[in-house]
Protein backbone atom coordinates (compact mmCIF):
# COMPACT_ATOMS: atom_id res chain seq x y z
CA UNK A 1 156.57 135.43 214.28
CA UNK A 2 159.61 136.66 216.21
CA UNK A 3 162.72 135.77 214.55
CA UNK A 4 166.83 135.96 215.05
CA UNK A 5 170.04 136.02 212.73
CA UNK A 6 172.69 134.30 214.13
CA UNK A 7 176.10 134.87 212.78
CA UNK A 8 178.27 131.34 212.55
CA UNK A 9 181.05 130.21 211.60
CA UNK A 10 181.01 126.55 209.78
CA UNK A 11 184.70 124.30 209.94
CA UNK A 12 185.18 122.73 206.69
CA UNK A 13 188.33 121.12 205.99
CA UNK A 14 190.38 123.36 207.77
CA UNK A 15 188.60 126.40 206.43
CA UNK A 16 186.05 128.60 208.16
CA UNK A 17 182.21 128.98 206.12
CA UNK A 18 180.94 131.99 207.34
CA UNK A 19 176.97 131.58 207.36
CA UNK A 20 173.98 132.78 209.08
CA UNK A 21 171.14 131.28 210.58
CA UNK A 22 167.53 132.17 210.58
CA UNK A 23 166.06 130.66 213.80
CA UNK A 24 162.30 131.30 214.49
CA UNK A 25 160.81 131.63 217.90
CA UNK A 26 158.54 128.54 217.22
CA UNK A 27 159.97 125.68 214.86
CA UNK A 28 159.24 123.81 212.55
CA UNK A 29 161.11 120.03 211.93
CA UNK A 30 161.96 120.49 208.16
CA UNK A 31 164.99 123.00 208.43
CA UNK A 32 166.12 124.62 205.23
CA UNK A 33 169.99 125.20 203.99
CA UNK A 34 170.34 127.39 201.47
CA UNK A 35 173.39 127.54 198.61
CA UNK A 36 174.85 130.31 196.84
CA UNK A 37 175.41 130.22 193.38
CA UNK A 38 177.89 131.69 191.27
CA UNK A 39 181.57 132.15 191.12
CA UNK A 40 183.84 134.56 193.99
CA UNK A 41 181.87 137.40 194.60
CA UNK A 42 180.34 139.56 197.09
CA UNK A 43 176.85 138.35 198.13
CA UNK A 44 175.44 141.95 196.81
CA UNK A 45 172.94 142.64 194.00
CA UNK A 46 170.71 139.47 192.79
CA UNK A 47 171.49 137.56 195.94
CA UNK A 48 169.79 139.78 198.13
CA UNK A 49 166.96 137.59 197.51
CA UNK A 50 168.04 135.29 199.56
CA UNK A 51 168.01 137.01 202.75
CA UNK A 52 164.78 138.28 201.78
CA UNK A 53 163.29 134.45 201.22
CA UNK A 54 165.36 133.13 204.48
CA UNK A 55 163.21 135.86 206.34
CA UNK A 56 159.76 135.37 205.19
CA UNK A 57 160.78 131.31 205.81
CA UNK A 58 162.06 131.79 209.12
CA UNK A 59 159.13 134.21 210.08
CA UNK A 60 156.60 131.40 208.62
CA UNK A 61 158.47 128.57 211.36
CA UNK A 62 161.14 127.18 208.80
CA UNK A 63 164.55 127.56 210.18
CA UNK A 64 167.49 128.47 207.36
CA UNK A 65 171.15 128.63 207.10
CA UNK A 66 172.57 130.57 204.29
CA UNK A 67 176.47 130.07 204.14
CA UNK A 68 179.04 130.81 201.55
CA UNK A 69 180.92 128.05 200.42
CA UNK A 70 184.88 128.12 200.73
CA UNK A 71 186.58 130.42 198.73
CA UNK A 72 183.07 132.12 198.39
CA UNK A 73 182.16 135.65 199.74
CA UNK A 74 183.05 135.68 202.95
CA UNK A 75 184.44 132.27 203.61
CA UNK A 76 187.90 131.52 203.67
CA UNK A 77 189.13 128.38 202.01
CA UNK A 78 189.99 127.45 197.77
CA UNK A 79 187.49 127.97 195.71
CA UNK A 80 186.83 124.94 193.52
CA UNK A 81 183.64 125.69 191.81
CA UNK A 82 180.15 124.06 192.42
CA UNK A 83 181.55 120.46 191.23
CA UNK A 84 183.46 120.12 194.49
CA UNK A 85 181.55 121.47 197.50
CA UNK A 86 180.21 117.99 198.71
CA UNK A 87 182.06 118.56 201.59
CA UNK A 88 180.96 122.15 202.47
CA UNK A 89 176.94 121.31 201.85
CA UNK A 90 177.83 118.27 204.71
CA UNK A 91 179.82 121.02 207.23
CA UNK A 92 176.62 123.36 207.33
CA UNK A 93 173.76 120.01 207.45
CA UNK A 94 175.84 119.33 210.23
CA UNK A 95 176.12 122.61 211.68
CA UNK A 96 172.48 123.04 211.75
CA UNK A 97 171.23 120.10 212.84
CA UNK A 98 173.99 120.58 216.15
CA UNK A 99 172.57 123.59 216.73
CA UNK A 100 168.94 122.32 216.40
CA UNK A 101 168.64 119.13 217.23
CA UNK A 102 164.82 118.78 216.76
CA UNK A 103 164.82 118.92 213.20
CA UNK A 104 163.85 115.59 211.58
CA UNK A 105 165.30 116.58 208.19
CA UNK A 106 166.46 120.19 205.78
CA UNK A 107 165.27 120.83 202.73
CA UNK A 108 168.44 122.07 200.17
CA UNK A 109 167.28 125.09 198.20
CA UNK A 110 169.63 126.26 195.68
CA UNK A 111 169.56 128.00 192.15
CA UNK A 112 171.33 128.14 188.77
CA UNK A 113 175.05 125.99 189.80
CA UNK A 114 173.85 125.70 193.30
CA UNK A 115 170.46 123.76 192.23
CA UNK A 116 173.20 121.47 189.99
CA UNK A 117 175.60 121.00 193.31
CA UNK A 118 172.52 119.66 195.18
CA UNK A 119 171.45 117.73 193.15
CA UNK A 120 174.63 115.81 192.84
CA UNK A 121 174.90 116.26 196.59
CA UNK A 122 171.66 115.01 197.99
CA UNK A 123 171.41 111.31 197.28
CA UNK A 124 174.60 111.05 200.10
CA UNK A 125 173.14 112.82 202.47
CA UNK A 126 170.03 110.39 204.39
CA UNK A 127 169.36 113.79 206.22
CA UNK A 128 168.14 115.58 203.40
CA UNK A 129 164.36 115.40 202.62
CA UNK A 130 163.83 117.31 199.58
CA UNK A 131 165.15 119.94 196.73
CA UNK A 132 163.68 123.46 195.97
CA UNK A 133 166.01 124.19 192.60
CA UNK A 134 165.46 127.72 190.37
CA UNK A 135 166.62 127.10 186.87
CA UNK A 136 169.42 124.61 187.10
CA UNK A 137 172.88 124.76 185.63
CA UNK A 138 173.27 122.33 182.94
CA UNK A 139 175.62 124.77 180.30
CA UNK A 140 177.23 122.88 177.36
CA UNK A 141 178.15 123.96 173.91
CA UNK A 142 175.66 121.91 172.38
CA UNK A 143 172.72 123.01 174.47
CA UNK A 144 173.92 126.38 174.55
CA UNK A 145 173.62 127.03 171.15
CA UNK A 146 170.69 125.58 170.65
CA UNK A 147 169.18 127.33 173.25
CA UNK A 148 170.30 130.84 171.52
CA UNK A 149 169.28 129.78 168.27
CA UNK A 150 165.38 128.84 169.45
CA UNK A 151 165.36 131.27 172.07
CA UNK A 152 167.85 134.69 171.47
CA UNK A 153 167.41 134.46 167.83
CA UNK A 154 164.19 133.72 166.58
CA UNK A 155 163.08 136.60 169.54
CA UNK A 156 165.38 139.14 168.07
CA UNK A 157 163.98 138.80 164.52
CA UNK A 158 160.55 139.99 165.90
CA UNK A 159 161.36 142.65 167.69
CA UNK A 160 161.20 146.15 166.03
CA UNK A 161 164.84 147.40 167.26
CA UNK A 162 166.33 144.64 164.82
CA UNK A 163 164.48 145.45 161.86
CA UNK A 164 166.03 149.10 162.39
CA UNK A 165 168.98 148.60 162.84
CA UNK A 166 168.99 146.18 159.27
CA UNK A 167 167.36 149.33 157.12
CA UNK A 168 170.10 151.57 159.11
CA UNK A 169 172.97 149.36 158.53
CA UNK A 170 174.55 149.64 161.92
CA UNK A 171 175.00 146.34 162.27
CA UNK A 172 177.93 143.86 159.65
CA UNK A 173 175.22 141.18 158.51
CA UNK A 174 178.71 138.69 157.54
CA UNK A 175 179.41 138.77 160.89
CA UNK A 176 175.96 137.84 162.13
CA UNK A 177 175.64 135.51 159.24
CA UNK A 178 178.79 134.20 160.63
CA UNK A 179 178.25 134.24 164.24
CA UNK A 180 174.84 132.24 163.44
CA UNK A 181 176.70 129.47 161.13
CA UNK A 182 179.13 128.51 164.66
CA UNK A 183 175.88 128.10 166.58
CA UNK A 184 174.50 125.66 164.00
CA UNK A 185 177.57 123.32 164.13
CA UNK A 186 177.90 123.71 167.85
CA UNK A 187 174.48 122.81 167.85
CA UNK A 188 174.94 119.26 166.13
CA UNK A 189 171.72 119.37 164.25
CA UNK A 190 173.11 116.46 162.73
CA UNK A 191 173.48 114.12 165.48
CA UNK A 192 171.83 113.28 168.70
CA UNK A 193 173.24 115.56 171.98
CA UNK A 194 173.16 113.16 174.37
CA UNK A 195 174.93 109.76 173.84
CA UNK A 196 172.99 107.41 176.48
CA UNK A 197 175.21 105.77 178.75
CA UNK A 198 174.64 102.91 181.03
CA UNK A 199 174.53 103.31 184.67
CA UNK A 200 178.04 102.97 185.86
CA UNK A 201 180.33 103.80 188.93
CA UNK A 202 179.11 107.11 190.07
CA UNK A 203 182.43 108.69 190.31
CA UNK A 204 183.64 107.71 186.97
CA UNK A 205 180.97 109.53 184.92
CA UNK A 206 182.33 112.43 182.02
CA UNK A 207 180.58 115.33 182.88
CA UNK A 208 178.74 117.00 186.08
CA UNK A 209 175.70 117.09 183.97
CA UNK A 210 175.51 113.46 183.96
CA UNK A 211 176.66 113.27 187.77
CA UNK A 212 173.43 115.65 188.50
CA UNK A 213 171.53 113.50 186.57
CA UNK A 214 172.45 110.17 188.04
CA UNK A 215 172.53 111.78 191.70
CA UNK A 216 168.75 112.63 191.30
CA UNK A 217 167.79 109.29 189.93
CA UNK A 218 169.85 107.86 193.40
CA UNK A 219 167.53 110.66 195.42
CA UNK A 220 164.01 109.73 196.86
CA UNK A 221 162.58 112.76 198.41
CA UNK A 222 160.27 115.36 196.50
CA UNK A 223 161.28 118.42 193.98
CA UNK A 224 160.27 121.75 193.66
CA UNK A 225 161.07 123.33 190.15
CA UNK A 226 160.95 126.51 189.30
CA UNK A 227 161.34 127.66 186.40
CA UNK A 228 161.83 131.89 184.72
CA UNK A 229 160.51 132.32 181.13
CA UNK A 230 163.50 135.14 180.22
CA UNK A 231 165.93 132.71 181.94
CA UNK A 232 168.11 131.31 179.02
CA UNK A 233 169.92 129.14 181.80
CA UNK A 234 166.60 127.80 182.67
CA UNK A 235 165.64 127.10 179.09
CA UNK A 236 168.84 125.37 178.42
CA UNK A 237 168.00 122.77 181.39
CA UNK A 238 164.61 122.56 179.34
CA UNK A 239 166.67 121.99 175.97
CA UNK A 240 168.79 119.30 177.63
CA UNK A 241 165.74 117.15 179.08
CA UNK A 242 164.33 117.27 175.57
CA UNK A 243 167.23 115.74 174.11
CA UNK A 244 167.54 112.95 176.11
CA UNK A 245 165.55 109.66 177.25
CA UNK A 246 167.66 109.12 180.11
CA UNK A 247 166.93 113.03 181.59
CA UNK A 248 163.12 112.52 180.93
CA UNK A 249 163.08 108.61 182.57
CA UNK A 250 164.90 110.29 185.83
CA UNK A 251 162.68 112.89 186.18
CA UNK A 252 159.32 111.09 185.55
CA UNK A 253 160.03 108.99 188.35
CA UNK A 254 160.27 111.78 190.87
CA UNK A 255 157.84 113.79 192.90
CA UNK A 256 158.63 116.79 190.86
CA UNK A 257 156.49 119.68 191.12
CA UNK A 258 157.57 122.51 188.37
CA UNK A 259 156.64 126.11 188.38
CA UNK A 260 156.76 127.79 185.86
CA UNK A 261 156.70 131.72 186.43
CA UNK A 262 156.61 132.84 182.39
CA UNK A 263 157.44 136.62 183.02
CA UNK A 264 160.25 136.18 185.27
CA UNK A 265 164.09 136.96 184.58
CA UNK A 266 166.68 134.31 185.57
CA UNK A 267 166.88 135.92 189.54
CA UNK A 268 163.23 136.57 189.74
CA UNK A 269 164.29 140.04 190.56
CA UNK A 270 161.42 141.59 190.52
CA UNK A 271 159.28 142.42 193.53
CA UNK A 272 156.17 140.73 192.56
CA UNK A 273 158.29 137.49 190.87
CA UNK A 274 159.85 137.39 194.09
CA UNK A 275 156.77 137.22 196.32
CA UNK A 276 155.15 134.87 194.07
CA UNK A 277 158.24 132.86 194.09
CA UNK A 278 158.25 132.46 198.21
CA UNK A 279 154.34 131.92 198.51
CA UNK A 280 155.03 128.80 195.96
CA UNK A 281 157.60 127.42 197.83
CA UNK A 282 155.91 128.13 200.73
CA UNK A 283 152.83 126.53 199.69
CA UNK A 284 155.05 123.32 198.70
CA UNK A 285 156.75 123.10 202.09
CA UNK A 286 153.46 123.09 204.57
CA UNK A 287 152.59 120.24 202.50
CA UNK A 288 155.17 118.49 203.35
């Protein structure tokens, strides 16, 4: 199907979002807005993937918006971080659906901090429909170290490359020893990770993992999930859902679909990750 990039600029606040949108020559009604992840950067390298999914989406009927955030890329603006772009997901929703006023709904797509900004975004938002999120966000010391312990650690101590480097002593074992021992109390073996809270005033709770959290219980639409096995972000999500009643109760109510692609890295750089990543999302959307 024919297809066009169109270059726009998105007010926000003051600030200008520079984005682009994919617009098919026959549309779809289930638009799709797409958020970067990350911190200030150039969108080079691992997020060429996204212009890469936009096209096969718009060039399947699904139009998409890709924008950088302010103070992101090529946006002008403050950066605040993912906790604070409520605002800027709203400018380019409203963007898009002024530009294409037959869409019923958009889907948000977003991965790593972008997957945690929508979900904390999406419950405001009646014109969002649904969530595609790769490997959410969810990094605390606790879970962190956990994660390296089960995950980095355990791994390393199979592979051959470790076991030489112990019988050539190139590496100070005290300082492993020691490096290992701060995991374990960041850890907290010895008591629970997640202290269950009550729901409360949205606003007022600790920590954006709990705002995510609560913001998806507060969403009705359907989930897509999917998940890398080398992604050590993604396995930390998986650490902190294990931990916690709450996390599980949230996400048992949903219409959660979850992927899991096993032999992907965290970007699912790889040509034939990436394909198989699209023709699963792809697949979720038409049945929609």
């Amino acid at each position: 199907m024919k297809t066009e990039e169109i270059p726009l600029l998105i007010a926000c606040e003051k600030a200008a979002q520079v984005g682009i949108l994919h617009r098919p020559e026959h549309t779809k009604n289930i638009g799709i807005v797409v958020v970067v992840a990350g911190g200030p950067q150039y969108r080079v390298g691992c997020a060429r993937q996204l212009i890469l999914w936009s096209r096969r989406l718009a060039s399947e009927g699904y139009p998409v918006l890709r924008f950088d955030y302010r103070g992101f890329g090529d946006s002008a603006g403050e950066f605040v971080g993912f906790e604070g772009i409520n605002a800027d997901i709203a400018s380019a929703i409203d963007k898009m659906m002024a530009l294409m006023p037959e869409l019923d709904s958009v889907i948000l797509w977003g991965e790593c901090n972008a997957a945690s900004a929508i979900m904390m975004y999406a419950w405001r938002d009646s014109r969002v429909s649904g969530l595609i999120m790769q490997n959410p966000w969810v990094s605390n010391q606790s879970t962190r170290a956990r994660t390296y312990i089960k995950h980095y650690y355990l791994m390393r101590i199979m592979q051959k490359s470790f076991w030489q480097k112990l019988f050539k002593l190139q590496f100070n074992p005290i300082t492993a020893i020691s490096s290992l021992a701060d995991l374990w109390r960041n850890a907290g073996f010895l008591k629970s990770v997640q202290q269950q809270i009550a729901i409360q005033e949205f606003g007022n709770l600790p920590t954006y993992q709990e705002k995510m959290r609560e913001g998806l219980a507060q969403f009705s639409g359907p989930l897509l999930l999917l998940m890398s096995g080398y992604s050590l972000i993604g396995k930390e999500f998986d650490e902190l859902v294990s931990t916690s009643t709450r996390w599980q109760t949230v996400l048992a109510g949903k219409a959660l679909t979850r992927i899991a692609m096993p032999d992907a890295d965290h970007t699912f750089s790889r040509s034939q990750d990436r394909e198989k990543l699209i023709n699963h999302a792809l697949f979720w959307l038409n049945q929609r």
